[in-house]
C-alpha atoms as a PDB file:
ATOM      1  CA  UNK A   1     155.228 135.586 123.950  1.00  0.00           C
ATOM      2  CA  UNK A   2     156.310 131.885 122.983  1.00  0.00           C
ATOM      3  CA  UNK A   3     159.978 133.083 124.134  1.00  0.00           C
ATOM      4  CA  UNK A   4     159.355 134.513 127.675  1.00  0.00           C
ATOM      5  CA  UNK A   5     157.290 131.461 128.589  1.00  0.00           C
ATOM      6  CA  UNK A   6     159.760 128.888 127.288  1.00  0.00           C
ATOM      7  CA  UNK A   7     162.186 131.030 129.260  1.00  0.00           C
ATOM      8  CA  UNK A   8     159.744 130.759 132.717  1.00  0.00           C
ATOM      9  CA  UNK A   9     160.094 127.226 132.340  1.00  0.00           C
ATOM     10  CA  UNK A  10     156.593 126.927 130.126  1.00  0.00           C
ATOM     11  CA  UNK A  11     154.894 126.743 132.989  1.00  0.00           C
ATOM     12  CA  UNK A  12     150.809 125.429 132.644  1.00  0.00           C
ATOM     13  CA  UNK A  13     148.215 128.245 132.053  1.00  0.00           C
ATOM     14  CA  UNK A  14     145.233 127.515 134.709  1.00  0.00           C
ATOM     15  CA  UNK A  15     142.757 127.823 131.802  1.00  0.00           C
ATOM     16  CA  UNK A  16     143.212 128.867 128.321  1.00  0.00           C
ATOM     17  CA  UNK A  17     142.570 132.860 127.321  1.00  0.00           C
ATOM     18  CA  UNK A  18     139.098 132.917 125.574  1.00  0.00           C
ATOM     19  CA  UNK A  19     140.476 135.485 122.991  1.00  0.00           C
ATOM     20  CA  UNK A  20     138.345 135.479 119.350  1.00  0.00           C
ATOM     21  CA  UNK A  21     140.973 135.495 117.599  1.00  0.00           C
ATOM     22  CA  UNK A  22     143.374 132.979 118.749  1.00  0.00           C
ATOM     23  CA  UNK A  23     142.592 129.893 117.393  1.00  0.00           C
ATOM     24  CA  UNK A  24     142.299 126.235 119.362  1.00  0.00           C
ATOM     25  CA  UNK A  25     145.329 124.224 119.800  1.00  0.00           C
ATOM     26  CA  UNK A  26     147.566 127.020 118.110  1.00  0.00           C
ATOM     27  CA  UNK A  27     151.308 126.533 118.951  1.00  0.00           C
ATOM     28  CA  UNK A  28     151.250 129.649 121.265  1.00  0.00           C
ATOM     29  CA  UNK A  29     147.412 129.001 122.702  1.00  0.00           C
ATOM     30  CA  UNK A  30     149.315 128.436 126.097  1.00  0.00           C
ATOM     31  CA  UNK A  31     152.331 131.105 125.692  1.00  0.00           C
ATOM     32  CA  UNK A  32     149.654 133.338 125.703  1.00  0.00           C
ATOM     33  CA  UNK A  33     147.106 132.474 128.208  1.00  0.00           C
ATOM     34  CA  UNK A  34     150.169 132.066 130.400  1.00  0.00           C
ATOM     35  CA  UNK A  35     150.808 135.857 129.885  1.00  0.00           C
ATOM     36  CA  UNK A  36     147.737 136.803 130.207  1.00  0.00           C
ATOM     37  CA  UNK A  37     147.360 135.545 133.333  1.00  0.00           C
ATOM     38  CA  UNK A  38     150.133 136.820 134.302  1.00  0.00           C
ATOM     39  CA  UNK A  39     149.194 140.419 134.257  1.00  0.00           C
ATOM     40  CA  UNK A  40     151.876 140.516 130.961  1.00  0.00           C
ATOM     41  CA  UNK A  41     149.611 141.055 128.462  1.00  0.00           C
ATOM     42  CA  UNK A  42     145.957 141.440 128.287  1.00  0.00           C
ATOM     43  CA  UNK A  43     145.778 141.276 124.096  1.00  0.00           C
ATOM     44  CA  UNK A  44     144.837 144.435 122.171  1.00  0.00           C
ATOM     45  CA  UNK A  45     141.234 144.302 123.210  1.00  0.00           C
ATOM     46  CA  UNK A  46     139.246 142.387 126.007  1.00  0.00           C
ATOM     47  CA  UNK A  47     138.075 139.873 123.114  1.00  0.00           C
ATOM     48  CA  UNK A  48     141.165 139.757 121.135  1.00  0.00           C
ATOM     49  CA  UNK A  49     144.940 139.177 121.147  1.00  0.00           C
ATOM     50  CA  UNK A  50     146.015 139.798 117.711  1.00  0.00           C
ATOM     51  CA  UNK A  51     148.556 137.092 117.019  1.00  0.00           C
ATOM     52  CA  UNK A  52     149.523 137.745 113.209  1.00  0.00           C
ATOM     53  CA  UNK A  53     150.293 141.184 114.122  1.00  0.00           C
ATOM     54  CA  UNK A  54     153.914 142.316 114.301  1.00  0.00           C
ATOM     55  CA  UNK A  55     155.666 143.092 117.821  1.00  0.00           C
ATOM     56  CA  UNK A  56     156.734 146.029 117.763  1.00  0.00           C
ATOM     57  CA  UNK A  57     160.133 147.262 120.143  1.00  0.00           C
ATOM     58  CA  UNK A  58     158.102 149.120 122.577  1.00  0.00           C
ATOM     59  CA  UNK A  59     155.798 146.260 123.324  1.00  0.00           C
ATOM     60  CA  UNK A  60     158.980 143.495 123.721  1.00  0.00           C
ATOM     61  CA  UNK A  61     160.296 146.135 126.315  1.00  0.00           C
ATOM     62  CA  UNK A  62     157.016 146.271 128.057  1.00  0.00           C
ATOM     63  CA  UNK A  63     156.646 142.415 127.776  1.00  0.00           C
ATOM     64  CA  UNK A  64     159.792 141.905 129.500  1.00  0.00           C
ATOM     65  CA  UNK A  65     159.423 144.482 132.153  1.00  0.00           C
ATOM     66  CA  UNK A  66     155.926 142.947 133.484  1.00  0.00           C
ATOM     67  CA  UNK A  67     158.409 139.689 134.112  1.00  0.00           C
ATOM     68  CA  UNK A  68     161.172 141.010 135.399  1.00  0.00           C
ATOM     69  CA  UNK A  69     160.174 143.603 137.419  1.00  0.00           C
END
């Protein structure tokens, strides 16, 4: 996530995504809130996001078509 929001300019999340599992002050904390608010991702549960998970291809594709489409 860290890459397509560097690449949008790392633009300021309006508040931070309350997800369980992410925790405060994280290095991606605003990558992802960012993204979430964005309609790109909305984590792999309403409560979580999953962040030591692996990405896998099909996600990246879908990632990248919610911001470029």
């Amino acid at each position: 996530m860290v890459f397509l929001w560097t690449a949008s300019g790392r633009p300021e999340p309006s508040e931070i995504a309350g997800f369980a599992d992410m925790p405060d002050n994280s290095v991606f904390q605003k990558a992802i809130s960012w993204a979430k608010e964005e309609g790109i991702t909305s984590g792999t549960s309403p409560t979580t996001f999953g962040p030591d998970k692996p990405c896998t291809r099909a996600q990246i594709m879908t990632f990248l078509y919610h911001v470029y489409q």
